[in-house]
Every structure is written in structure tokens, then in C-alpha cells.
Protein backbone atom coordinates (compact mmCIF):
# COMPACT_ATOMS: atom_id res chain seq x y z
CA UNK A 1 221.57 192.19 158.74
CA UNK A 2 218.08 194.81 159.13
CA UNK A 3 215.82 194.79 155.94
CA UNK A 4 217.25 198.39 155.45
CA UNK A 5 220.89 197.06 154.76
CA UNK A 6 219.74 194.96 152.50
CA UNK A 7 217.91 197.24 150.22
CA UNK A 8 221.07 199.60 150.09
CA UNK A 9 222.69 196.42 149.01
CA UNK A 10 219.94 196.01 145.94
CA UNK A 11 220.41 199.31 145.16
CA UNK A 12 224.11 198.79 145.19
CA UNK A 13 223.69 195.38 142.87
CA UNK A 14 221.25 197.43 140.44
CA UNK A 15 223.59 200.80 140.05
CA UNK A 16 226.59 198.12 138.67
CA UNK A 17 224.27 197.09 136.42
CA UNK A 18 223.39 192.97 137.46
CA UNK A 19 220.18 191.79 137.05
CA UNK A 20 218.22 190.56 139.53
CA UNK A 21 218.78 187.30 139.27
CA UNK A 22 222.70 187.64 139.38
CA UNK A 23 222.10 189.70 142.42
CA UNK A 24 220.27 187.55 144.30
CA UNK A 25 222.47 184.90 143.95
CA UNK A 26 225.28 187.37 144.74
CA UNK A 27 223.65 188.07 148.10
CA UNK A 28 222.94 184.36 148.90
CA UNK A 29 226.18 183.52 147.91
CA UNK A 30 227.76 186.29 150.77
CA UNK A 31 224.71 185.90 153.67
CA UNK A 32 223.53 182.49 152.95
CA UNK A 33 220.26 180.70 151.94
CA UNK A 34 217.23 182.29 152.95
CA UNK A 35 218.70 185.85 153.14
CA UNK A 36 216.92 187.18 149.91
CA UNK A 37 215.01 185.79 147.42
CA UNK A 38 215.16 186.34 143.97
CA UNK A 39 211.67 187.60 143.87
CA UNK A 40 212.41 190.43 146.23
CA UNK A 41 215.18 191.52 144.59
CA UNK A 42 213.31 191.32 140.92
CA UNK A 43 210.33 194.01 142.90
CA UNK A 44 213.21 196.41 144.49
CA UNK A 45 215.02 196.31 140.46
CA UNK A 46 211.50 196.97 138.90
CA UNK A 47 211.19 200.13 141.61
CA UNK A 48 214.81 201.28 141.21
CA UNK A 49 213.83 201.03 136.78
CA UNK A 50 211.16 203.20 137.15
CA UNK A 51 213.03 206.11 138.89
CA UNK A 52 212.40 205.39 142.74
CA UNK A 53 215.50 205.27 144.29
CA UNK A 54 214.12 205.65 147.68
CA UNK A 55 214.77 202.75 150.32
CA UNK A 56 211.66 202.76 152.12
CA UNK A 57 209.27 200.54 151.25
CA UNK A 58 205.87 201.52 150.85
CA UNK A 59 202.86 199.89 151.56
CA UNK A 60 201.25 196.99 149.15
CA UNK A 61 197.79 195.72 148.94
CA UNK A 62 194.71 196.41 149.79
CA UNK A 63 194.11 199.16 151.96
CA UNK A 64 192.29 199.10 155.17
CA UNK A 65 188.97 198.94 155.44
CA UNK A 66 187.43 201.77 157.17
CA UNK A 67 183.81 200.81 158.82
CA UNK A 68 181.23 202.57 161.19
CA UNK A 69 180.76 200.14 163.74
CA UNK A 70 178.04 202.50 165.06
CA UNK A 71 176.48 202.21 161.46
CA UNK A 72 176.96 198.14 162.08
CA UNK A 73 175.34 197.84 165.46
CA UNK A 74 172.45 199.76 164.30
CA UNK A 75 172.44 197.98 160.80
CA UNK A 76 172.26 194.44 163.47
CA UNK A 77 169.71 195.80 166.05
CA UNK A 78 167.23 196.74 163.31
CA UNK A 79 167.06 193.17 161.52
CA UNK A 80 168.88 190.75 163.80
CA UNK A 81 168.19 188.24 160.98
CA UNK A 82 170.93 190.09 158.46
CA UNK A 83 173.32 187.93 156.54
CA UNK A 84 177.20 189.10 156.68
CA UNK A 85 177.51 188.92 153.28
CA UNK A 86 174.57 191.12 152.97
CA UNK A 87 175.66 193.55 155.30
CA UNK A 88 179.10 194.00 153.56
CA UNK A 89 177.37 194.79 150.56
CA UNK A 90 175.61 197.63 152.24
CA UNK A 91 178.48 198.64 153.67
CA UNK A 92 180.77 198.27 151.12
CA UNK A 93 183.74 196.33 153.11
CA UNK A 94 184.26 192.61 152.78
CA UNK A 95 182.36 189.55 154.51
CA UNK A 96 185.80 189.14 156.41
CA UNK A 97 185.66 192.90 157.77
CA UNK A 98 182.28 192.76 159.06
CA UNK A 99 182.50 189.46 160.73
CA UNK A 100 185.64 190.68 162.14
CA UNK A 101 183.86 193.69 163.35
CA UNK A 102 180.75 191.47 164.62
CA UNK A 103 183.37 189.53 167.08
CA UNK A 104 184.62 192.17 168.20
CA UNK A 105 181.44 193.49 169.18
CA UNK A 106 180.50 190.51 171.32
CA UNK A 107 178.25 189.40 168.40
CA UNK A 108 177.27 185.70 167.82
CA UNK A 109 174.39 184.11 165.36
CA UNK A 110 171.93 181.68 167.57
CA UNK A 111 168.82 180.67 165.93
CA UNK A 112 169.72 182.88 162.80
CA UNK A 113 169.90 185.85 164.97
CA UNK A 114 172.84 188.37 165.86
CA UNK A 115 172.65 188.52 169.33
CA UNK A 116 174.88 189.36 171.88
CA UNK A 117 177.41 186.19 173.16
CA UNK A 118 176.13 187.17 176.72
CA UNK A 119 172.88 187.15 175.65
CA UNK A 120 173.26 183.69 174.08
């Protein structure tokens, strides 16, 4: 059963009126354990309340951070000796985006210096 049948399947449960824990268990009941949990079901019934009847489901979360890694390299070249957490601040992304971003570049600390794996 796709994700998509099962959401016309909460709708269906919330138009006759069950709450969401009834149809959870009406679900698990038909497809087995594991098919839906209660909690999903209780987020589609709180969408469906507030007037979105639309099936899709939209992106949750944080949204991706979007980071110059041109801005980053130069940021690194021009103090070697800069702390991650320091350069997220500047940047305004997280400590986990720019080390992500530092990896990816090839970039390793040595000695307290960013320098380039190679390099190392």
C-alpha cells in the first residue's frame, strides 16, 4: 500500500467523523502492525481540521541551509586558525552545515589549522 493510499484512507476515516485514535486502530486492524501509527494519523486529522484537504504532504522542518562555499573558502584561507562554530556565526548556518561544507571541500584541522587533507 504507497503512502498516497493511505492518506486518502485518513481522509476517508476523518470525513465519517472517527478520531484519530479510532482510525488508527481501524487501519492497523485491516493492514496490520506497523502500517500507521497513531501519531501520523493525529498530524493528517489536525491538517484535514484546519481546512487542508490536500493529500500531498508538504515539507516539515527546518529548511535548508543555503551557504557560499566561495564565501567559506575565502573566510578559511584568510585565518586558517577559524573555529567552526565561529564561522557559522558569521555565516549564519549551523556548526553542522559548515563542517559539512569543510569535508566536502577536502578540508581537515592539523595543528589547529584548516588545511587541505592533501596538504596534510
Amino acid at each position: 500500500m504507497s503512502l498516497k493510499d493511505l492518506r486518502i484512507l485518513f481522509l476517508y476515516e476523518f470525513k465519517l467523523g472517527h478520531s484519530a485514535a479510532t482510525a488508527s486502530r481501524n487501519l492497523v486492524s485491516v493492514f496490520g502492525e506497523g502500517s500507521v501509527s497513531e501519531r501520523t494519523v493525529r498530524w493528517w486529522f489536525e491538517k484535514f481540521r484546519s481546512g487542508d484537504l490536500s493529500l500531498k504532504n508538504e515539507p516539515r522542518g527546518r529548511p535548508r541551509s543555503v551557504l557560499n562555499e566561495d564565501e567559506l573558502r575565502a573566510m578559511v584561507e584568510a585565518n586558517p586558525k577559524s573555529a567552526i562554530r565561529g564561522l557559522a556565526a558569521d555565516l549564519g548556518v549551523s556548526a553542522t552545515t559548515i563542517s559539512r561544507h569543510l569535508a566536502a571541500m577536502g578540508k581537515v584541522k592539523k595543528l589547529d589549522k584548516w588545511v587541505t587533507a592533501a596538504d596534510g
